[in-house]
N, C-alpha and C. Protein backbone atom coordinates (compact mmCIF):
# COMPACT_ATOMS: atom_id res chain seq x y z
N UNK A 1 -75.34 -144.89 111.01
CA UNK A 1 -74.52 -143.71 111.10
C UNK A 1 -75.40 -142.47 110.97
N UNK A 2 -74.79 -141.53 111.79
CA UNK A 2 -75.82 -139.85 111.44
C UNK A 2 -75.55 -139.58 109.87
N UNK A 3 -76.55 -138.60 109.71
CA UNK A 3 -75.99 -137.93 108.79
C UNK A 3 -74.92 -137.06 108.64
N UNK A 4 -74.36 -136.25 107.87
CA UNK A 4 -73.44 -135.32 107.86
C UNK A 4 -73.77 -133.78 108.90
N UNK A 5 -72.78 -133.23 109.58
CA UNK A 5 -73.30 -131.64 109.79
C UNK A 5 -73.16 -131.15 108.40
N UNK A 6 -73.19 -129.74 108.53
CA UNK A 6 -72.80 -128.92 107.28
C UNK A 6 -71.46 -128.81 107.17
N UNK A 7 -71.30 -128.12 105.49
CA UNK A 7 -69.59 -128.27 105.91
C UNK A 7 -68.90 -127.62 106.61
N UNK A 8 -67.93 -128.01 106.97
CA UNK A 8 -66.88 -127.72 107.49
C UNK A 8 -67.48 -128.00 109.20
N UNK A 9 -68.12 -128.98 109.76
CA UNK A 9 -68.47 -129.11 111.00
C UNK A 9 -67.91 -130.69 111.06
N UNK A 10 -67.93 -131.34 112.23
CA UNK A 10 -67.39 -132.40 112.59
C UNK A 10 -67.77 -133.00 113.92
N UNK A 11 -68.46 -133.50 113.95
CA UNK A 11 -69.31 -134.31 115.19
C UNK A 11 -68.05 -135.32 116.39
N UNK A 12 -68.06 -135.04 117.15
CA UNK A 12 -67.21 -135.47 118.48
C UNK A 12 -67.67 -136.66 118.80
N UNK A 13 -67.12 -137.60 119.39
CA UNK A 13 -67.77 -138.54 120.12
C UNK A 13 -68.27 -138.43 121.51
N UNK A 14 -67.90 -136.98 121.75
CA UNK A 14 -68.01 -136.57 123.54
C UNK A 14 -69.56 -136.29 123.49
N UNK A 15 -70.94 -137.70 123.67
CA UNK A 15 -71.91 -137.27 123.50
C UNK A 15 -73.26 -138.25 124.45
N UNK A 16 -74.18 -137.75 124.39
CA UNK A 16 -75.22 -138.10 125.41
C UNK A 16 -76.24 -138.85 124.82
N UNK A 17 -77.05 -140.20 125.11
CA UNK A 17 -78.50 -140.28 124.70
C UNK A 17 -79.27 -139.48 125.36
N UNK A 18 -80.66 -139.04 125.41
CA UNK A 18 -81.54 -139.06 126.19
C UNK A 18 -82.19 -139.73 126.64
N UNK A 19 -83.09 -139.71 127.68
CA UNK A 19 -83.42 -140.72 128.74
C UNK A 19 -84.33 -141.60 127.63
N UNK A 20 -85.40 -140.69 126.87
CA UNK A 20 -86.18 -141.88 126.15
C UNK A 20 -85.66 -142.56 124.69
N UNK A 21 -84.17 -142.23 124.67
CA UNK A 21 -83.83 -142.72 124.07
C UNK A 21 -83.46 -141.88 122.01
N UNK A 22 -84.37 -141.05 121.99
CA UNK A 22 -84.53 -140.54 120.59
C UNK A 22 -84.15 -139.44 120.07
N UNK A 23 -83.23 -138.74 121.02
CA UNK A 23 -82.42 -137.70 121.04
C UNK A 23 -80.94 -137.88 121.26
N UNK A 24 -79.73 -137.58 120.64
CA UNK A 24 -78.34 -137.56 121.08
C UNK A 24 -77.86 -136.30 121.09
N UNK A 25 -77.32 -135.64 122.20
CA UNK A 25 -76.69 -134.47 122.47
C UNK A 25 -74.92 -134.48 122.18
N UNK A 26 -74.70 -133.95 121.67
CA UNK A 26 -72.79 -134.08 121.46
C UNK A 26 -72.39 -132.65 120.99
N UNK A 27 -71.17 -132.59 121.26
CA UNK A 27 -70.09 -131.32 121.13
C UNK A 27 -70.04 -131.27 119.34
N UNK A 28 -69.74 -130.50 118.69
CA UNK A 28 -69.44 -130.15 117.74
C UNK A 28 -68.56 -129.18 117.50
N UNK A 29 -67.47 -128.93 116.55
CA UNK A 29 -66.11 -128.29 116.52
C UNK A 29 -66.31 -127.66 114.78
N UNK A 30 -65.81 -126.80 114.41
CA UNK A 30 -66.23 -125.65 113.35
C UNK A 30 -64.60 -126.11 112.88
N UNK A 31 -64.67 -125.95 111.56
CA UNK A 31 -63.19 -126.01 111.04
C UNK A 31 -62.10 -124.96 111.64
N UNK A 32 -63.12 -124.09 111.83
CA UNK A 32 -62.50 -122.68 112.75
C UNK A 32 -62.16 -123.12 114.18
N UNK A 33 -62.33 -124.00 114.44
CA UNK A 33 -61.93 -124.36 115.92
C UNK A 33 -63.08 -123.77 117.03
N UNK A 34 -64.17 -123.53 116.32
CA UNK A 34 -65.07 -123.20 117.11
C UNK A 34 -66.17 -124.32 117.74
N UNK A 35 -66.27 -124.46 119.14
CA UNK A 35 -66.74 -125.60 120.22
C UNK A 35 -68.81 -125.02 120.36
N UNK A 36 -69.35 -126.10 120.25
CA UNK A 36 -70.27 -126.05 120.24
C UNK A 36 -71.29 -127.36 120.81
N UNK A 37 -72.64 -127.08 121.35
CA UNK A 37 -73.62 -128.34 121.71
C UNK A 37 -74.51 -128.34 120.71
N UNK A 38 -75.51 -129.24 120.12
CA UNK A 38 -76.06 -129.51 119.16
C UNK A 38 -76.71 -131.06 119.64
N UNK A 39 -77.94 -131.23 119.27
CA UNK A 39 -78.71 -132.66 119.64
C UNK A 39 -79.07 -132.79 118.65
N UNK A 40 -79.31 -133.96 117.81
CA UNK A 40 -79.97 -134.71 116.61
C UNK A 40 -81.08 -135.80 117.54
N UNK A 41 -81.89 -135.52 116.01
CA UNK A 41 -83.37 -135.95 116.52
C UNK A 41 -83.35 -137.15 115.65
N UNK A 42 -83.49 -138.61 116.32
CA UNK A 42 -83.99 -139.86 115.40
C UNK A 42 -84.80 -139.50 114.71
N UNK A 43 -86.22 -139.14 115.26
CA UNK A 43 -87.44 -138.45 114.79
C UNK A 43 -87.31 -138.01 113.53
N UNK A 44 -86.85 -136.58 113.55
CA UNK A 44 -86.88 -135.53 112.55
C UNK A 44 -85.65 -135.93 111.26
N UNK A 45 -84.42 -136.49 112.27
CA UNK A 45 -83.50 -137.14 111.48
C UNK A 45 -82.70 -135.22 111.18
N UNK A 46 -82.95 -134.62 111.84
CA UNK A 46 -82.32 -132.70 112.00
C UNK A 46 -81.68 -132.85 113.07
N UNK A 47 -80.36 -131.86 113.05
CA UNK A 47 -79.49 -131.41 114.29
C UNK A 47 -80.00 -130.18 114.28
N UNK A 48 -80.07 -129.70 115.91
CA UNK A 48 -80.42 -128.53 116.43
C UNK A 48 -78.95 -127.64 117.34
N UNK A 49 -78.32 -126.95 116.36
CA UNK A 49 -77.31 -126.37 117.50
C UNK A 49 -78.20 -125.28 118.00
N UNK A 50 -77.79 -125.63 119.92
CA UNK A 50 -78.07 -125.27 120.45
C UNK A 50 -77.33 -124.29 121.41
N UNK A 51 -75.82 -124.27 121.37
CA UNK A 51 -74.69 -123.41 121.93
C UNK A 51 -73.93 -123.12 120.98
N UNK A 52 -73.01 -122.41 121.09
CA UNK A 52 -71.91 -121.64 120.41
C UNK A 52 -70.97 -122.17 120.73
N UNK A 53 -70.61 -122.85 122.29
CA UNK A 53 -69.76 -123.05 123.14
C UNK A 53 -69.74 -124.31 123.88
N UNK A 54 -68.80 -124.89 124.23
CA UNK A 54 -68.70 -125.97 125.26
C UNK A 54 -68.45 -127.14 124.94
N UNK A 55 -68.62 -128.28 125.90
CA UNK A 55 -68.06 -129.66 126.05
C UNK A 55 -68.74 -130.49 126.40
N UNK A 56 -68.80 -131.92 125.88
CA UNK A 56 -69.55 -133.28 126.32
C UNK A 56 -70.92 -132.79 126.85
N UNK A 57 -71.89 -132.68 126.85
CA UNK A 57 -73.41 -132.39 127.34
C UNK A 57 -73.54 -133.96 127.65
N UNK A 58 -74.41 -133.67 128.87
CA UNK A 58 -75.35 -134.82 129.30
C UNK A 58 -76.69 -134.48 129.86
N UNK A 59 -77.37 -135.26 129.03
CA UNK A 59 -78.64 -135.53 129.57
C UNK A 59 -79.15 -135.09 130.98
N UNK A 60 -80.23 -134.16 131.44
CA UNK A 60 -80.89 -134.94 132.77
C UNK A 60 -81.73 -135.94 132.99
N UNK A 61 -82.77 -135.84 133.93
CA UNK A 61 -83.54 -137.24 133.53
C UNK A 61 -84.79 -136.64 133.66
N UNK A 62 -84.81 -135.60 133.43
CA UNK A 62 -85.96 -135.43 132.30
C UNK A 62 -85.97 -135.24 131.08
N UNK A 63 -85.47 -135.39 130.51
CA UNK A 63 -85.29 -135.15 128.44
C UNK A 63 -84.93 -134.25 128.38
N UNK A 64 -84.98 -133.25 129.20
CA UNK A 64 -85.52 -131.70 128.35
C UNK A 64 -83.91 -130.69 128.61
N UNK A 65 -83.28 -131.16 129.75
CA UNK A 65 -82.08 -130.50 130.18
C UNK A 65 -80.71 -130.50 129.77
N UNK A 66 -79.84 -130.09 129.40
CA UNK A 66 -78.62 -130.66 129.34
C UNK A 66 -78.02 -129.85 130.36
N UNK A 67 -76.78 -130.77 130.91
CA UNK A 67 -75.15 -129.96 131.75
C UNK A 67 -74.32 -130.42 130.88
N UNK A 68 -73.19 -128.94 130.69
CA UNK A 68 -72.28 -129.17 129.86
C UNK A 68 -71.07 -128.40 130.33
N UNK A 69 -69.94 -128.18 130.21
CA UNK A 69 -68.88 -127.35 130.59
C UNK A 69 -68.06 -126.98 129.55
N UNK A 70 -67.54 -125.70 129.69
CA UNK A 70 -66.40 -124.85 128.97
C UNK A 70 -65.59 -124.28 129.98
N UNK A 71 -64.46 -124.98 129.95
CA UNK A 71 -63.12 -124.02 130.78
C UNK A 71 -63.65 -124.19 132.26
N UNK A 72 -63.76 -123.24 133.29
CA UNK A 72 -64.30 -123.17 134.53
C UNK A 72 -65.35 -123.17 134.82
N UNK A 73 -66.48 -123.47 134.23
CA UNK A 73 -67.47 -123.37 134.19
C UNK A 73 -68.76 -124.38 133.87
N UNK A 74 -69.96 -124.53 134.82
CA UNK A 74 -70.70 -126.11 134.02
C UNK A 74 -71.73 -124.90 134.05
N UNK A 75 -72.73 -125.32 132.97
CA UNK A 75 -73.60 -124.60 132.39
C UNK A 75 -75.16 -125.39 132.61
N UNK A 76 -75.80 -125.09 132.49
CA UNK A 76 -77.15 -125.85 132.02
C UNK A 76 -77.68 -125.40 131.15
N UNK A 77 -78.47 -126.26 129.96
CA UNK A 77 -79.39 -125.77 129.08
C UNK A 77 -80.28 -126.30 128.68
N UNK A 78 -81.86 -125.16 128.46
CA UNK A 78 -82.90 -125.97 128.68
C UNK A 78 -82.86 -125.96 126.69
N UNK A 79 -83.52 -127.58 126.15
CA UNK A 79 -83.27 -127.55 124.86
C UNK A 79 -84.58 -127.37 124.55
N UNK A 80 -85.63 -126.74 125.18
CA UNK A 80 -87.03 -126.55 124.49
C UNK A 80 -86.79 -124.64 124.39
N UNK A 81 -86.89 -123.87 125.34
CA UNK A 81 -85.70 -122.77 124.82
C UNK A 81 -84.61 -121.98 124.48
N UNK A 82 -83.37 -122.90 124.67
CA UNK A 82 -82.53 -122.76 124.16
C UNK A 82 -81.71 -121.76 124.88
N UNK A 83 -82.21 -121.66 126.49
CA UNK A 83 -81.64 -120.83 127.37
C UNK A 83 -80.11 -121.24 127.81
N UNK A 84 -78.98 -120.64 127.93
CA UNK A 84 -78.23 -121.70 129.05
C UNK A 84 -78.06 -120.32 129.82
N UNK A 85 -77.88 -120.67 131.19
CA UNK A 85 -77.07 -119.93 132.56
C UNK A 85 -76.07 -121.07 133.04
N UNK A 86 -75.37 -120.49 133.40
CA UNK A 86 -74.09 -120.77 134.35
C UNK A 86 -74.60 -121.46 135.49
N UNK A 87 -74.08 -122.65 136.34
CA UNK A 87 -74.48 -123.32 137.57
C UNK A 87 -73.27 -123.39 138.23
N UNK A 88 -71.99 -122.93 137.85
CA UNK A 88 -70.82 -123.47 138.70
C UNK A 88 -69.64 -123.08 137.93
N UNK A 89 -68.98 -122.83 138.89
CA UNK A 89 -68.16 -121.84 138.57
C UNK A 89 -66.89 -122.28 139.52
N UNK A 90 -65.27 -122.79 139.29
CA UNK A 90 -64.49 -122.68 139.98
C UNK A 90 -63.18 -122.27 139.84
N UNK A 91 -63.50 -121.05 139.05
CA UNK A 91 -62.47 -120.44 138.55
C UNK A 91 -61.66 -119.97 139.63
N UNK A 92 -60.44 -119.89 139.81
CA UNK A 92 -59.60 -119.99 138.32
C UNK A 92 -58.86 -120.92 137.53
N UNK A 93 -59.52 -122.17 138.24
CA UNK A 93 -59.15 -123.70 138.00
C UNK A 93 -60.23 -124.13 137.07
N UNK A 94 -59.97 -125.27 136.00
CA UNK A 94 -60.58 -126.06 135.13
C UNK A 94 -61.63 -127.00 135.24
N UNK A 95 -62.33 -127.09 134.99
CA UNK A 95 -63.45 -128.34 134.95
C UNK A 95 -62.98 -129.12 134.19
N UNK A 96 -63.20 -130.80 134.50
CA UNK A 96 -62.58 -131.60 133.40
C UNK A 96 -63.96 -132.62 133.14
N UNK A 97 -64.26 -132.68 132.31
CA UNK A 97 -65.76 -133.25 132.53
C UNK A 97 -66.82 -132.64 133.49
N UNK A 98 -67.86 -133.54 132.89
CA UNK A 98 -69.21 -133.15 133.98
C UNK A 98 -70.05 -134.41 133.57
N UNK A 99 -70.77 -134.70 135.12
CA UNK A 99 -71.84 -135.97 134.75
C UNK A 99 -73.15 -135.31 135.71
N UNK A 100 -74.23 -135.88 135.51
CA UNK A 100 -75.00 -135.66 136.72
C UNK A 100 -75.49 -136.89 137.12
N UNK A 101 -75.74 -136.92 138.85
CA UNK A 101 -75.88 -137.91 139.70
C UNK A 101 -76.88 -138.37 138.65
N UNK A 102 -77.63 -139.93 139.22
CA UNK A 102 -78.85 -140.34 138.49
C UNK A 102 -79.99 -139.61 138.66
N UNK A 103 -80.34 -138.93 140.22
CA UNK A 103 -81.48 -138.45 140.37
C UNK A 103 -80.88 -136.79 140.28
N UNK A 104 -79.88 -136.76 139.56
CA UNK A 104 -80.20 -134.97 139.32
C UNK A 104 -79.94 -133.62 140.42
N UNK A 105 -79.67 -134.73 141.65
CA UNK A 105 -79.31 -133.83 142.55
C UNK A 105 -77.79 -133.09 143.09
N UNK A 106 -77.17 -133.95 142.23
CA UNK A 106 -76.09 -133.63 142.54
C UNK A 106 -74.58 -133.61 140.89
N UNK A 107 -73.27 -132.58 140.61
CA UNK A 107 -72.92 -132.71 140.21
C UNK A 107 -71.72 -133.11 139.96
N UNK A 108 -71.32 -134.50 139.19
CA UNK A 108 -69.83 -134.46 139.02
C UNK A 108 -68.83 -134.37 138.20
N UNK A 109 -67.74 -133.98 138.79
CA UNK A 109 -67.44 -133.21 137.71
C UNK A 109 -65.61 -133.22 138.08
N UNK A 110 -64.59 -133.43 136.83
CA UNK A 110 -63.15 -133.33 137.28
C UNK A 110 -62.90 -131.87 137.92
N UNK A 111 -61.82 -131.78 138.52
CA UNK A 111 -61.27 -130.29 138.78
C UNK A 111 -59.65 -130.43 138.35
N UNK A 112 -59.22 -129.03 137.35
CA UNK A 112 -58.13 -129.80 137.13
C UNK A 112 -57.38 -128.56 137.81
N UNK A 113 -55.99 -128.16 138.66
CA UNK A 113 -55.62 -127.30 139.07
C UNK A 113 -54.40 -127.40 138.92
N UNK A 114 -53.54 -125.90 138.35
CA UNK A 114 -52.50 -125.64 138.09
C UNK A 114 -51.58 -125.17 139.04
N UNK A 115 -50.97 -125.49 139.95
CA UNK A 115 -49.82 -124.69 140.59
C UNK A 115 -48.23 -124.91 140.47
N UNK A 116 -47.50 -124.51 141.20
CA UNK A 116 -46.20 -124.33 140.91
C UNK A 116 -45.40 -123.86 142.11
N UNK A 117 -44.81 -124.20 142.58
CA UNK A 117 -43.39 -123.75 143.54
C UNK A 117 -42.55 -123.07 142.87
N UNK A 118 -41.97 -122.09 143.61
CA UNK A 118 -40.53 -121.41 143.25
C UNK A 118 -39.65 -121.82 144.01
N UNK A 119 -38.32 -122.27 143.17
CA UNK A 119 -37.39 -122.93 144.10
C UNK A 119 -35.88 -122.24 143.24
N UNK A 120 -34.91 -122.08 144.95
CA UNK A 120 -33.86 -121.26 144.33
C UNK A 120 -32.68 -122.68 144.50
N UNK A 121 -31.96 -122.48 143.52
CA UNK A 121 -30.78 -123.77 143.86
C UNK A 121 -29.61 -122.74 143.66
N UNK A 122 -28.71 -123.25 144.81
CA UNK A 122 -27.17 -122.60 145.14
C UNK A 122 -26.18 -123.79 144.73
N UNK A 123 -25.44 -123.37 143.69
CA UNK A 123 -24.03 -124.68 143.77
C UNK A 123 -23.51 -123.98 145.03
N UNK A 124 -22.65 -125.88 145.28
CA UNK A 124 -22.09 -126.01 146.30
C UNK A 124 -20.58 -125.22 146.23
N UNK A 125 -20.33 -124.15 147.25
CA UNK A 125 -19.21 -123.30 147.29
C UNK A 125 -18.74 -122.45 146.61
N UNK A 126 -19.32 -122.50 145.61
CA UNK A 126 -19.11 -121.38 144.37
C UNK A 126 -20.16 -120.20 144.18
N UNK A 127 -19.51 -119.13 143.82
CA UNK A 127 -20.38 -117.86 143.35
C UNK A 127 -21.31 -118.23 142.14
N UNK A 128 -22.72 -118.25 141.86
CA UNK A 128 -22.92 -118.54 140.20
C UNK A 128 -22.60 -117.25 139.43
């Protein structure tokens, strides 16, 4: 088993190995309801949060990358600086997950989309 986060944090199961194996990337949630990425090191036996924000991270296949998503959006982040930018964007619809192909070239990912019809109904022969 990991160790503990700090308090009031709570480790997700929505989470990644890395390719060589000695790194796990996963979501983390704040008692505050605040969403976050964070990787623990076998090694060091330390978690490194690394976002403020987001969902399930996965691995690339080089060690060094993660893709992750919040709301409309899949992100990338490099975990040696701790950069993320935006890669995709399909707002104003949802991302529901994210994976990346094996060789990295490609992303997948749910789309979840909200619409709605307006529909008028008349009773039969009567004024409403």
């Amino acid at each position: 088993s990991l160790p503990p986060l700090e308090l009031l944090e709570v480790w997700f199961q929505a989470f990644s190995w890395s390719p060589d194996g000695r790194r796990l990337a996963g979501h983390r949630r704040s008692a505050a309801g605040a969403d976050g990425i964070s990787v623990y090191s076998l090694d060091s036996r330390q978690y490194q949060h690394l976002a403020d924000f987001g969902w399930a991270p996965h691995w690339l296949s080089d060690g060094r990358r993660l893709i992750f998503w919040r709301s409309s959006t899949v992100y990338l982040l490099d975990t040696r600086s701790g950069k993320v930018r935006e890669i995709l964007s399909v707002a104003p619809n949802e991302v529901h997950g994210v994976a990346p192909s094996p060789d990295d070239r490609r992303i997948y990912f749910g789309l979840g989309i909200t619409e709605a019809d307006v529909w008028l109904a008349e009773t039969a022969g009567r004024a409403p």
